[in-house]
Protein backbone atom coordinates (compact mmCIF):
# COMPACT_ATOMS: atom_id res chain seq x y z
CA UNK A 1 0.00 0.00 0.00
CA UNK A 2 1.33 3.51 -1.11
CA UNK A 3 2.30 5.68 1.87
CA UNK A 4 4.15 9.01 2.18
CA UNK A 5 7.49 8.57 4.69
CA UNK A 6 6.85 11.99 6.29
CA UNK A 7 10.05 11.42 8.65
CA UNK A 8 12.31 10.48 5.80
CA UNK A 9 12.62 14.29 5.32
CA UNK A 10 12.84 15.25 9.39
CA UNK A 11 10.40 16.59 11.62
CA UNK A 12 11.73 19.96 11.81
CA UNK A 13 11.10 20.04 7.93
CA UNK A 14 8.01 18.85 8.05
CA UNK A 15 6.58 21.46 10.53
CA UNK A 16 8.30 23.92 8.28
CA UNK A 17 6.74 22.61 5.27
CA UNK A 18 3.26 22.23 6.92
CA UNK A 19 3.55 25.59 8.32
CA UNK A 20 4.61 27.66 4.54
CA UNK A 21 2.06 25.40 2.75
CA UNK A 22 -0.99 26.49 5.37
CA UNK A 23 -0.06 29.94 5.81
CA UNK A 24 0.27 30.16 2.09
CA UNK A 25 -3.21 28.38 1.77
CA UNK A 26 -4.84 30.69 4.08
CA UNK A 27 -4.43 33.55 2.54
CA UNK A 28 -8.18 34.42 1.74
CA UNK A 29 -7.52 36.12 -2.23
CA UNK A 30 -10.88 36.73 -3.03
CA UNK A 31 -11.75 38.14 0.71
CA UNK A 32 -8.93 40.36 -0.23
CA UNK A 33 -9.80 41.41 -3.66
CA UNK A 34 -13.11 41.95 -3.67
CA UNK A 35 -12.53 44.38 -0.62
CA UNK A 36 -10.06 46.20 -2.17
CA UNK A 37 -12.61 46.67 -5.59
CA UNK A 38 -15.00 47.59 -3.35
CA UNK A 39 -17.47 45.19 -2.96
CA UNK A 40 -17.44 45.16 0.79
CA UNK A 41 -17.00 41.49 2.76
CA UNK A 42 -17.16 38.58 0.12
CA UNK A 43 -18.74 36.38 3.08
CA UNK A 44 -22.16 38.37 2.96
CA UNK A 45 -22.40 37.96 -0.66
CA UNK A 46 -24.26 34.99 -2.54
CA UNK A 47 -22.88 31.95 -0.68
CA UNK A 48 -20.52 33.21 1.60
CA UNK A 49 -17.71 31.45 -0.11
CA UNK A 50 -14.56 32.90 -0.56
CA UNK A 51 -13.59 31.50 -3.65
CA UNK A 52 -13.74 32.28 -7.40
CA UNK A 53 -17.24 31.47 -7.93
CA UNK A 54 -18.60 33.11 -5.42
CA UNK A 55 -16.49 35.96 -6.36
CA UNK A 56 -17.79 35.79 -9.50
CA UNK A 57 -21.16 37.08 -7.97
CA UNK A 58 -20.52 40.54 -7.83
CA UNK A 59 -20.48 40.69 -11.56
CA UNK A 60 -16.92 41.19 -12.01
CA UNK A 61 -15.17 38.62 -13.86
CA UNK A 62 -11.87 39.60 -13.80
CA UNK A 63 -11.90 39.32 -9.94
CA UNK A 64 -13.10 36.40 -10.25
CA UNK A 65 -10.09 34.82 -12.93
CA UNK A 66 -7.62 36.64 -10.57
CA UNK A 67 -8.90 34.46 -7.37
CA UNK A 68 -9.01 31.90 -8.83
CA UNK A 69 -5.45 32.17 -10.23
CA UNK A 70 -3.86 33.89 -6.96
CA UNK A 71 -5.86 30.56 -5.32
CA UNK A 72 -4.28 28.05 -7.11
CA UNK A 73 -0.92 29.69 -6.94
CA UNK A 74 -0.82 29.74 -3.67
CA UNK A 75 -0.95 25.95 -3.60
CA UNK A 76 1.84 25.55 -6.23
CA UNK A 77 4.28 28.25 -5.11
CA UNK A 78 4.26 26.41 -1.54
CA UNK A 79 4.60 23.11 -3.68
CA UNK A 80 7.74 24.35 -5.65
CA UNK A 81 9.39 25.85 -2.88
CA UNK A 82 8.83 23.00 -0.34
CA UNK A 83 10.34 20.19 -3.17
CA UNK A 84 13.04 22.15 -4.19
CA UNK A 85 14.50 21.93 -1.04
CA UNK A 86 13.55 18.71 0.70
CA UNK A 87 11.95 16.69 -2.80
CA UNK A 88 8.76 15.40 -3.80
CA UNK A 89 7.31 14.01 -1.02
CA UNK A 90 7.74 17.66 0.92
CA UNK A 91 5.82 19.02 -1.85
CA UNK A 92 3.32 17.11 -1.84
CA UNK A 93 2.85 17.35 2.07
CA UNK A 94 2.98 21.60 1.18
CA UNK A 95 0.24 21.40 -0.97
CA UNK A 96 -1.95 19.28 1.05
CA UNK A 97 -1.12 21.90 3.74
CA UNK A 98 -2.36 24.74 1.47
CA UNK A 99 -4.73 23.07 0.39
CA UNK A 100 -6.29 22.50 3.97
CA UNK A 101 -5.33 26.36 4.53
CA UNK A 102 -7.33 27.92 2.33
CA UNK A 103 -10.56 25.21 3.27
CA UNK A 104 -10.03 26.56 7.28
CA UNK A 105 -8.38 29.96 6.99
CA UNK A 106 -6.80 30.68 10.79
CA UNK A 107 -7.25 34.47 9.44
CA UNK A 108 -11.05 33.73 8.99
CA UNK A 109 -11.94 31.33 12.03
CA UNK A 110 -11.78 28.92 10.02
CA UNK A 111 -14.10 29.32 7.16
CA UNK A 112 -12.34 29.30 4.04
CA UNK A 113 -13.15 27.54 0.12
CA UNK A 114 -14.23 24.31 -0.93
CA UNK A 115 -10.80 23.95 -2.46
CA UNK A 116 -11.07 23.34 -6.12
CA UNK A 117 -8.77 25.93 -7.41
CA UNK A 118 -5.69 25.16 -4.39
CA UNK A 119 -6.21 21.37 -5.90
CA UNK A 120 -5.58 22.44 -9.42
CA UNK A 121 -2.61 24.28 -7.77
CA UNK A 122 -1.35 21.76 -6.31
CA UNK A 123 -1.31 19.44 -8.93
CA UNK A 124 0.35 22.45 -10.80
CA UNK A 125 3.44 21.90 -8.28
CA UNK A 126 3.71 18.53 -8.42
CA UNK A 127 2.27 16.79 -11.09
CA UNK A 128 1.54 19.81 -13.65
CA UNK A 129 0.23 17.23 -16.54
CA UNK A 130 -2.31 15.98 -14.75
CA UNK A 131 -3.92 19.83 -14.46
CA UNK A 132 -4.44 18.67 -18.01
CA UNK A 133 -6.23 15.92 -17.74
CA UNK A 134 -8.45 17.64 -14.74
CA UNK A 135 -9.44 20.25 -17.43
CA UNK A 136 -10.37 17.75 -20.24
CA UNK A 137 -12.66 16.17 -17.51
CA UNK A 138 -13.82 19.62 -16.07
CA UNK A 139 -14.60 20.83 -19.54
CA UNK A 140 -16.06 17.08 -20.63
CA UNK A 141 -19.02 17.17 -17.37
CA UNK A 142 -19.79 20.52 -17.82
CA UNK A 143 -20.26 20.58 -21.26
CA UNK A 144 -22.91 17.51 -20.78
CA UNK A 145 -24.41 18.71 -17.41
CA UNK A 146 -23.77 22.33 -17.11
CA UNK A 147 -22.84 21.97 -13.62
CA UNK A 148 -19.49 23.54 -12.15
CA UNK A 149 -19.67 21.82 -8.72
CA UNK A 150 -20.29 18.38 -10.87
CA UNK A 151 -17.68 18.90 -13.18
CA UNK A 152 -15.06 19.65 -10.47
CA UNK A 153 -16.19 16.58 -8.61
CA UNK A 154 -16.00 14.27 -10.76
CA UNK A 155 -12.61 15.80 -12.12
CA UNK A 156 -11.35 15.57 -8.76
CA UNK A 157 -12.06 11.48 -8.43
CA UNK A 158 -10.60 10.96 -11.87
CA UNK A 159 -7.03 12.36 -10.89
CA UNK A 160 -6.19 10.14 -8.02
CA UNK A 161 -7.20 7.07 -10.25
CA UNK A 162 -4.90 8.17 -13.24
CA UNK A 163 -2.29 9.08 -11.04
CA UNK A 164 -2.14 5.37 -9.88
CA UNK A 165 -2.01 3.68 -13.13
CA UNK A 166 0.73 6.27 -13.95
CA UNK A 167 2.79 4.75 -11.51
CA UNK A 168 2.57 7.71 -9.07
CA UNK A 169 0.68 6.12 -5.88
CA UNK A 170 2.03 8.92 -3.04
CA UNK A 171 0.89 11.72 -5.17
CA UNK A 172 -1.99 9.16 -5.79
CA UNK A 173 -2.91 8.91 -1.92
CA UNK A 174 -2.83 12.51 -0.99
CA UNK A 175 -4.95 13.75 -3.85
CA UNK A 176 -7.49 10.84 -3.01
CA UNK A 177 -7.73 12.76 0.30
CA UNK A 178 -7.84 15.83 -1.12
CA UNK A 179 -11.08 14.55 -3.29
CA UNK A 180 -12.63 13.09 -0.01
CA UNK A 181 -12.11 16.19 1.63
CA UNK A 182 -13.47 18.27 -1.37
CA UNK A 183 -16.78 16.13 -1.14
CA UNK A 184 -17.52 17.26 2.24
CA UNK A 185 -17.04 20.14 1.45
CA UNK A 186 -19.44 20.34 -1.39
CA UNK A 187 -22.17 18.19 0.53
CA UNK A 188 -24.57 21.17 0.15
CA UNK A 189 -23.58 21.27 -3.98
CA UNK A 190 -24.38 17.48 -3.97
CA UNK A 191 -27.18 17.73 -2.01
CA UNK A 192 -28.66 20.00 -4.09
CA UNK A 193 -27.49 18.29 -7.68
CA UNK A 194 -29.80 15.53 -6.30
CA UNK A 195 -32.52 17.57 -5.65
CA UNK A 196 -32.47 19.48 -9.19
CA UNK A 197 -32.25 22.60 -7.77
CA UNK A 198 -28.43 23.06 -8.51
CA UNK A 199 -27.67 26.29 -10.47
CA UNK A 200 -26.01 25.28 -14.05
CA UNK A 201 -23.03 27.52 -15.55
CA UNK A 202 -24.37 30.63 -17.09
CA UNK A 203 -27.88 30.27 -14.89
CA UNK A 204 -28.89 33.73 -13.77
CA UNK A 205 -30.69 34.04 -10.14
């Protein structure tokens, strides 16, 4: 069974690593942004999210491709940093890290994303092909469904899958908690998908 050594690399390296990827990951972007455009606290807007999509609410798009950009880099730039100096496995454990920063922000009690775009960033740091493949998928489900939350869902439990038959189980294993995590998170999306009521892309109201 796959398993990432986390002492292999040292504990004081780990903490360090743990501690760059969350604070990285906790920086809220599109709390940030949106404030600085103007549009008051992000968190009383639509669904309280602080991500791109719910950025994407206020109308402005270009806030909303600049979260979710400054989200995802987050996630790699950790990544990068954390491999180049103690290897692969560090970066994956940095990403995780950011990843789990920006879903429980310490700046923000807590409340942070649903993750999507620090996952893509992650994968950007470690395994940058595979953002490939989770953009085929992305774009494949939503052009059937129309659904964002689906698309990213199902893009997400499609990369830890082809990660494994590529040979790359540790990257494999962390992702496939990622995805678990990233389900949680969207129970409400899911619950709602099943229900109908789900908005689709482009669905005003």
């Amino acid at each position: 069974m796959a398993s990432i050594n986390f002492l292999a690399i040292g504990w004081p390296a780990v903490i360090a690593v743990l501690s760059l990827g969350y604070l990285m990951g906790s920086i809220p972007f599109g709390l940030l942004l949106t404030r600085m455009a103007g549009h008051g606290d992000l968190r009383s807007i639509g669904s309280g999210n602080i991500g791109a999509t719910n950025v994407l609410r206020t109308g402005n798009k270009k806030l909303a491709a600049a979260t979710l950009l400054l989200d995802a880099l987050k996630a790699t730039i950790a990544a990068v940093i954390a491999q180049a100096v103690f290897g692969q496995n560090a970066g994956l454990i940095a990403g995780f890290a950011a990843f789990i920063g920006h879903l429980f922000p310490i700046w923000l009690g807590f409340k942070g994303g649903k993750g999507v775009a620090t996952y893509i960033g992650t994968l950007l740091g470690v395994a940058p092909l595979m953002v490939l493949v989770f953009a085929a998928v992305w774009l494949a489900v939503a052009f059937v469904s129309r659904y964002s939350s689906l698309s990213a869902m199902v893009a997400t439990l499609v990369i830890p899958v082809v990660l494994w038959i590529l040979g790359m189980p540790e990257t494999a294993l962390v992702t496939a908690v990622m995805t678990a995590i990233s389900y949680w998170r969207h129970k409400a999306n899911i619950e709602r998908l099943m229900a109908g009521t789900e908005s689709k892309i482009g669905q005003k109201g």
